[in-house]
N, C-alpha and C. Protein backbone atom coordinates (compact mmCIF):
# COMPACT_ATOMS: atom_id res chain seq x y z
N UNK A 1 7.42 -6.01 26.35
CA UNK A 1 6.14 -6.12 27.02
C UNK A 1 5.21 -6.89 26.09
N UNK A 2 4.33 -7.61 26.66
CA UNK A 2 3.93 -8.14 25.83
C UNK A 2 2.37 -7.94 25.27
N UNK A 3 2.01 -8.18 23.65
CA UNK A 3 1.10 -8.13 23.76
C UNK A 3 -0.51 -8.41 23.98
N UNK A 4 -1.39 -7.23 24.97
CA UNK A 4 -2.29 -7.49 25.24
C UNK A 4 -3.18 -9.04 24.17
N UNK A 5 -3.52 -10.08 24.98
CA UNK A 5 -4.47 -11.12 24.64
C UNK A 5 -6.07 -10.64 24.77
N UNK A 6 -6.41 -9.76 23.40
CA UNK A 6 -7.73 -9.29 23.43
C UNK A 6 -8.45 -10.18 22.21
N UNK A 7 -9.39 -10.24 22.49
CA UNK A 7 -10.33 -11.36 21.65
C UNK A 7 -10.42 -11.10 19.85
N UNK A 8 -10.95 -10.11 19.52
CA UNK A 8 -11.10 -9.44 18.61
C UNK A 8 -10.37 -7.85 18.49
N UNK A 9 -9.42 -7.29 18.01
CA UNK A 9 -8.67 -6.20 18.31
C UNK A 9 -9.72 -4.98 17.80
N UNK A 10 -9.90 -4.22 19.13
CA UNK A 10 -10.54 -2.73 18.60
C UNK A 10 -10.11 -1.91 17.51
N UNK A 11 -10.74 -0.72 17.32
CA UNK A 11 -9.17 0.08 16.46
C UNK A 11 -10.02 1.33 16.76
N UNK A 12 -10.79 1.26 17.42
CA UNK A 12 -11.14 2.87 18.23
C UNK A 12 -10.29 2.98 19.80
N UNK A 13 -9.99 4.51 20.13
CA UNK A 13 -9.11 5.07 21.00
C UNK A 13 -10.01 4.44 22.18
N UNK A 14 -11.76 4.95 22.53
CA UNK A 14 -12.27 5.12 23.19
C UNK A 14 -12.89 3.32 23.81
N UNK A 15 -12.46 2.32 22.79
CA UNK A 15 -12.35 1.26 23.94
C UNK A 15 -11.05 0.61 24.31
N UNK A 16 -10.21 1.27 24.09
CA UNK A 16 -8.68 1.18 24.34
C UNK A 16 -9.00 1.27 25.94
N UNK A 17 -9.29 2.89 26.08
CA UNK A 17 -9.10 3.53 27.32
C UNK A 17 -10.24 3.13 28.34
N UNK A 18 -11.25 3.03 27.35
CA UNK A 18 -12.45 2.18 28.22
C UNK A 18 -12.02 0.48 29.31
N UNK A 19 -11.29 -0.04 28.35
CA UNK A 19 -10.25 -1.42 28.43
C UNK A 19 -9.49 -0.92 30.04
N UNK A 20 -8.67 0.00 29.73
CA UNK A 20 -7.77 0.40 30.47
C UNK A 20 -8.36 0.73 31.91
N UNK A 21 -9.16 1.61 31.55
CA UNK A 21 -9.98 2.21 32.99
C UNK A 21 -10.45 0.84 33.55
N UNK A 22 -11.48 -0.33 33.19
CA UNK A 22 -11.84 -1.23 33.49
C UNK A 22 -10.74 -1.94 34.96
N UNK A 23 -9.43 -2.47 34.24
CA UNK A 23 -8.27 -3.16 34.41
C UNK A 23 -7.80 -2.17 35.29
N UNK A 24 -7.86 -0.70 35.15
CA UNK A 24 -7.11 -0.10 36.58
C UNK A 24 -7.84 0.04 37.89
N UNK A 25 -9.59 -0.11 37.72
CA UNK A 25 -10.24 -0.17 38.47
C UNK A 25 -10.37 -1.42 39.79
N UNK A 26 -9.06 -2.77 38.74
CA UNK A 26 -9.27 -3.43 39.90
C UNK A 26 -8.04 -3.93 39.97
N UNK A 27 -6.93 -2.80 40.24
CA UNK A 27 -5.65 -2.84 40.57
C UNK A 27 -5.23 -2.26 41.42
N UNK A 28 -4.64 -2.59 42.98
CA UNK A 28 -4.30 -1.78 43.81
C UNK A 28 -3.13 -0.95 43.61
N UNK A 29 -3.16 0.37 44.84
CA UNK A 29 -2.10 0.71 44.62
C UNK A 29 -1.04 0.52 44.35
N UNK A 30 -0.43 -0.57 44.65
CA UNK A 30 1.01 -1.09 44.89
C UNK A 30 1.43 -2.05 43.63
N UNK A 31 0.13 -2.22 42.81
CA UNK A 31 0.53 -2.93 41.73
C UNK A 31 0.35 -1.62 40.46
N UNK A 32 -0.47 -0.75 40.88
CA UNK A 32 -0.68 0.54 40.11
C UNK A 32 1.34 1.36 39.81
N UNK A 33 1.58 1.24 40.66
CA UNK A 33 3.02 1.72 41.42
C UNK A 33 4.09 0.96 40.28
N UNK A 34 3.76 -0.49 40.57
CA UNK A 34 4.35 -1.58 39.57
C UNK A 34 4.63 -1.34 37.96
N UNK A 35 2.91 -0.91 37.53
CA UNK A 35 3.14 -0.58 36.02
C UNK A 35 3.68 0.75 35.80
N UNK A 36 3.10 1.67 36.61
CA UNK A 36 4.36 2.78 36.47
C UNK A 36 5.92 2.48 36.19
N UNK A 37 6.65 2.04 36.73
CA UNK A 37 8.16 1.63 37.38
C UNK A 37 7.92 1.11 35.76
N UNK A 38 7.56 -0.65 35.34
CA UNK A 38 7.50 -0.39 34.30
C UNK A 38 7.39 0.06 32.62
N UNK A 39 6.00 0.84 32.72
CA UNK A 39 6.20 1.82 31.46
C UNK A 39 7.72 2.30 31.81
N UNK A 40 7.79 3.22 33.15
CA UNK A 40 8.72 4.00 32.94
C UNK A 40 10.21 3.75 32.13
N UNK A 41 10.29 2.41 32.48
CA UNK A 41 11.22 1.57 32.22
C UNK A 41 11.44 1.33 30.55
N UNK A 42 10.27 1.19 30.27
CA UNK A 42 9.64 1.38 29.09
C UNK A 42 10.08 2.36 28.11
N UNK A 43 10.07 3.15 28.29
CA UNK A 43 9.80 4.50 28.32
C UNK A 43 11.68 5.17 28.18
N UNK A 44 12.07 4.62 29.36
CA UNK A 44 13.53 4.99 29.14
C UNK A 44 14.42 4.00 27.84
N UNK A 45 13.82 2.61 27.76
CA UNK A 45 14.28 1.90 26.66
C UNK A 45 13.93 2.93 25.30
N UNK A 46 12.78 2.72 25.02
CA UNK A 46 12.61 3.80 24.07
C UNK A 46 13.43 5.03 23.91
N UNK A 47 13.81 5.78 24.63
CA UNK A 47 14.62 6.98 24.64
C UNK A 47 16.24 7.03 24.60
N UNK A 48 16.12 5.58 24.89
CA UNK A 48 18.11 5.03 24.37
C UNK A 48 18.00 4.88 22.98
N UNK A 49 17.27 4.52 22.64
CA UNK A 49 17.21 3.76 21.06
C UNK A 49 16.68 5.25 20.00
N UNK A 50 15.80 5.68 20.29
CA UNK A 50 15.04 6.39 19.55
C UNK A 50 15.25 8.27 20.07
N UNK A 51 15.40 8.70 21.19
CA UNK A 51 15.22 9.67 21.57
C UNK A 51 14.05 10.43 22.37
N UNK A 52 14.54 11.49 23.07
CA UNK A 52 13.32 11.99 23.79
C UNK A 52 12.31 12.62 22.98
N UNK A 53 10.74 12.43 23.14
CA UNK A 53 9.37 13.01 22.93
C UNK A 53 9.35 14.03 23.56
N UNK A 54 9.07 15.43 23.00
CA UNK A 54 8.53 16.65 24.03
C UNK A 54 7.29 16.11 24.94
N UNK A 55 7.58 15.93 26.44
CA UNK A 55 6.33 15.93 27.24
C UNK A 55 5.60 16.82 26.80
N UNK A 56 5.41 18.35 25.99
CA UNK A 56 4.42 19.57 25.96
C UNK A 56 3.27 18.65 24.84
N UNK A 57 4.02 18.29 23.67
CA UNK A 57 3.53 17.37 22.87
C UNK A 57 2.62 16.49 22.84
N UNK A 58 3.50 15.19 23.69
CA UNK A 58 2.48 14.08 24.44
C UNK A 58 0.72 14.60 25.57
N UNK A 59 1.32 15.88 26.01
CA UNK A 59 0.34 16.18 26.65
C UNK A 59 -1.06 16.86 25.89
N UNK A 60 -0.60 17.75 25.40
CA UNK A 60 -1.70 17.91 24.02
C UNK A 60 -2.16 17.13 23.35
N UNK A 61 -1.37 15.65 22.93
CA UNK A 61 -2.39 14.45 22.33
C UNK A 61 -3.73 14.06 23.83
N UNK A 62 -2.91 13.97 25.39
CA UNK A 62 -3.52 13.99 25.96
C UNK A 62 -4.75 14.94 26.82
N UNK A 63 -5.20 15.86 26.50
CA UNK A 63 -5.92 17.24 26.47
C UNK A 63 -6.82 17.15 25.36
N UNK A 64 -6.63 16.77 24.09
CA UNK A 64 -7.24 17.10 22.72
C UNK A 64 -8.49 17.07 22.47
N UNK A 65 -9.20 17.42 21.41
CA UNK A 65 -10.64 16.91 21.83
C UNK A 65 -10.70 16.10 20.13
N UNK A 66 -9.84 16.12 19.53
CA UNK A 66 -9.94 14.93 18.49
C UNK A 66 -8.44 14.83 17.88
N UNK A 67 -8.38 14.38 17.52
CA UNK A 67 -6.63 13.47 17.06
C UNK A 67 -6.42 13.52 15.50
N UNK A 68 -5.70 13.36 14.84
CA UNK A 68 -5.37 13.00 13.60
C UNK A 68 -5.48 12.01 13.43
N UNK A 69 -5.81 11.33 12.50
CA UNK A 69 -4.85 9.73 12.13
C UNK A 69 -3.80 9.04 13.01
N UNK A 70 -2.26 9.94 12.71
CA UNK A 70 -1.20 9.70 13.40
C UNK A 70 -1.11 9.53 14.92
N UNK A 71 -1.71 10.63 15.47
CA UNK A 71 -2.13 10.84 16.79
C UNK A 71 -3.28 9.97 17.66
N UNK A 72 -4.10 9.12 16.96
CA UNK A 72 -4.96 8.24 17.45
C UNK A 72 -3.89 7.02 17.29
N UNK A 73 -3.11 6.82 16.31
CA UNK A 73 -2.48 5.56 16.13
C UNK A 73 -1.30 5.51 17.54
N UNK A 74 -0.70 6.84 17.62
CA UNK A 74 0.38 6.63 18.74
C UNK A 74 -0.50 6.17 19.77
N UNK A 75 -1.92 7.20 20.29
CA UNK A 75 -2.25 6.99 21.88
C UNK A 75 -2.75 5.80 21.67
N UNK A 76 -3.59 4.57 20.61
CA UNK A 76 -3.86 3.12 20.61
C UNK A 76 -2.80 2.68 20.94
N UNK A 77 -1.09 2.98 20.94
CA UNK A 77 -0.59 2.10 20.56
C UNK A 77 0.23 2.26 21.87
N UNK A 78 0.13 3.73 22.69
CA UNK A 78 0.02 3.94 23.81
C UNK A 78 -0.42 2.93 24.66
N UNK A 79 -2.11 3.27 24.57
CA UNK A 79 -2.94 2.23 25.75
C UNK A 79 -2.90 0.61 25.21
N UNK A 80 -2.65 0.37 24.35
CA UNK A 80 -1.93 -1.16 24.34
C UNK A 80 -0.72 -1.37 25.37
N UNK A 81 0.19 -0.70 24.99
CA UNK A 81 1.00 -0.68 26.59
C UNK A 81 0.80 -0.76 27.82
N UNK A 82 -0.24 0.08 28.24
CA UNK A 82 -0.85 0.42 29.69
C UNK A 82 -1.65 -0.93 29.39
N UNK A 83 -2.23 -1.19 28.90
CA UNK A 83 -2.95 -2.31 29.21
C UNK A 83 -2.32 -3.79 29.23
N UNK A 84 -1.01 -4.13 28.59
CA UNK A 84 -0.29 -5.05 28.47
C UNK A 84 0.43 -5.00 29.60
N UNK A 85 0.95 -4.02 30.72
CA UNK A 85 1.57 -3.40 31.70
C UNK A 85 0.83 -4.06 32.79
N UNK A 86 -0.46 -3.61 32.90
CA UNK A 86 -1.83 -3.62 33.87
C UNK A 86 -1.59 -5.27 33.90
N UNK A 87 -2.17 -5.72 32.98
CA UNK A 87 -1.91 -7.19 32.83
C UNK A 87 -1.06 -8.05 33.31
N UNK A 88 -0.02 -7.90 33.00
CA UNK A 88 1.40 -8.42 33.27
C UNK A 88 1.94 -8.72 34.42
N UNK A 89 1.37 -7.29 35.35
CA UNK A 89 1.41 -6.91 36.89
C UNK A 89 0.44 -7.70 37.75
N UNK A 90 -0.76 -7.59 37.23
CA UNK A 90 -1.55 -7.67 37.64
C UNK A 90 -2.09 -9.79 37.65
N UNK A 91 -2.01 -10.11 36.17
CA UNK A 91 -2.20 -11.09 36.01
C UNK A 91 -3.28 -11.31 35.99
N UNK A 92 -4.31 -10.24 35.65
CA UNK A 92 -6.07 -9.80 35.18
C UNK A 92 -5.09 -10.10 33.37
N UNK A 93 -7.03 -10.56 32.69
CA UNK A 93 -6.95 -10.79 31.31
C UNK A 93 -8.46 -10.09 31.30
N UNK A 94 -8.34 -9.77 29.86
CA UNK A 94 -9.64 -9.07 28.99
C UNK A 94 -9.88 -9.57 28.11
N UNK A 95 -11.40 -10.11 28.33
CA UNK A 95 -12.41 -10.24 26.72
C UNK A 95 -13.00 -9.44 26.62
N UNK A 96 -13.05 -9.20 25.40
CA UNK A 96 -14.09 -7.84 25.26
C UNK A 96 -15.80 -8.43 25.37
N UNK A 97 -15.69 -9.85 25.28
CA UNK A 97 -16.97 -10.05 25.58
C UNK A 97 -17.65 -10.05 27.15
N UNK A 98 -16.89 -10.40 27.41
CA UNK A 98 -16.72 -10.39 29.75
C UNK A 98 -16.15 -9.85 30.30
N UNK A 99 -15.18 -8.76 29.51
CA UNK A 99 -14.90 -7.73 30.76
C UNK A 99 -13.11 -8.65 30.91
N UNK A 100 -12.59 -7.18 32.11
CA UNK A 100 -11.83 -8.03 33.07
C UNK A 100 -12.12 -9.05 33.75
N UNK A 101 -11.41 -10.23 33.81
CA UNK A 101 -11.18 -11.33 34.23
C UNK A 101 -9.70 -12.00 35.34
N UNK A 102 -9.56 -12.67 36.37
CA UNK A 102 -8.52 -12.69 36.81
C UNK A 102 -8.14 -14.00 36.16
């Protein structure tokens, strides 16, 4: 997958997901559907090579109300995905100076 073309790279969680929300806001269902199938895909590559993540795990990074180090670095490196995904599908780009863009 490839990676997101962002202008200047963040390194806070909260405009990762800010990024993300933006880009899903103007993705229909059926392309929403798309990056799913992908990550998932994703997701199963990862788990040939490397092994399964406890979902209980992943979900508590997702629930948390602050992260470690380690744990901010996975979910950035997370929503780089979702957002390289969104993209890809979608064929929307992001500056952080203008927003989503088609």
């Amino acid at each position: 997958m490839a990676k997101p073309e962002i202008m200047s790279e963040p390194t806070d969680l909260r405009t990762y997901m800010q990024i993300a929300d933006e880009l899903i806001a103007r993705t229909s269902k059926e392309e929403l559907a798309d990056v799913a199938r992908l990550l998932a895909i994703n997701l199963g590559y990862y788990y040939e090579r490397y092994g399964e993540v406890p979902q209980n795990t992943l979900m508590e990074m997702v629930r948390a109300e602050t992260l470690s180090q380690e744990q901010s670095g996975v979910s950035i490196a997370g929503m780089k995905n979702l957002i390289a995904a969104v993209m890809e599908v979608t064929g929307l780009h992001y500056s952080l100076d203008d927003g989503p863009a088609a």
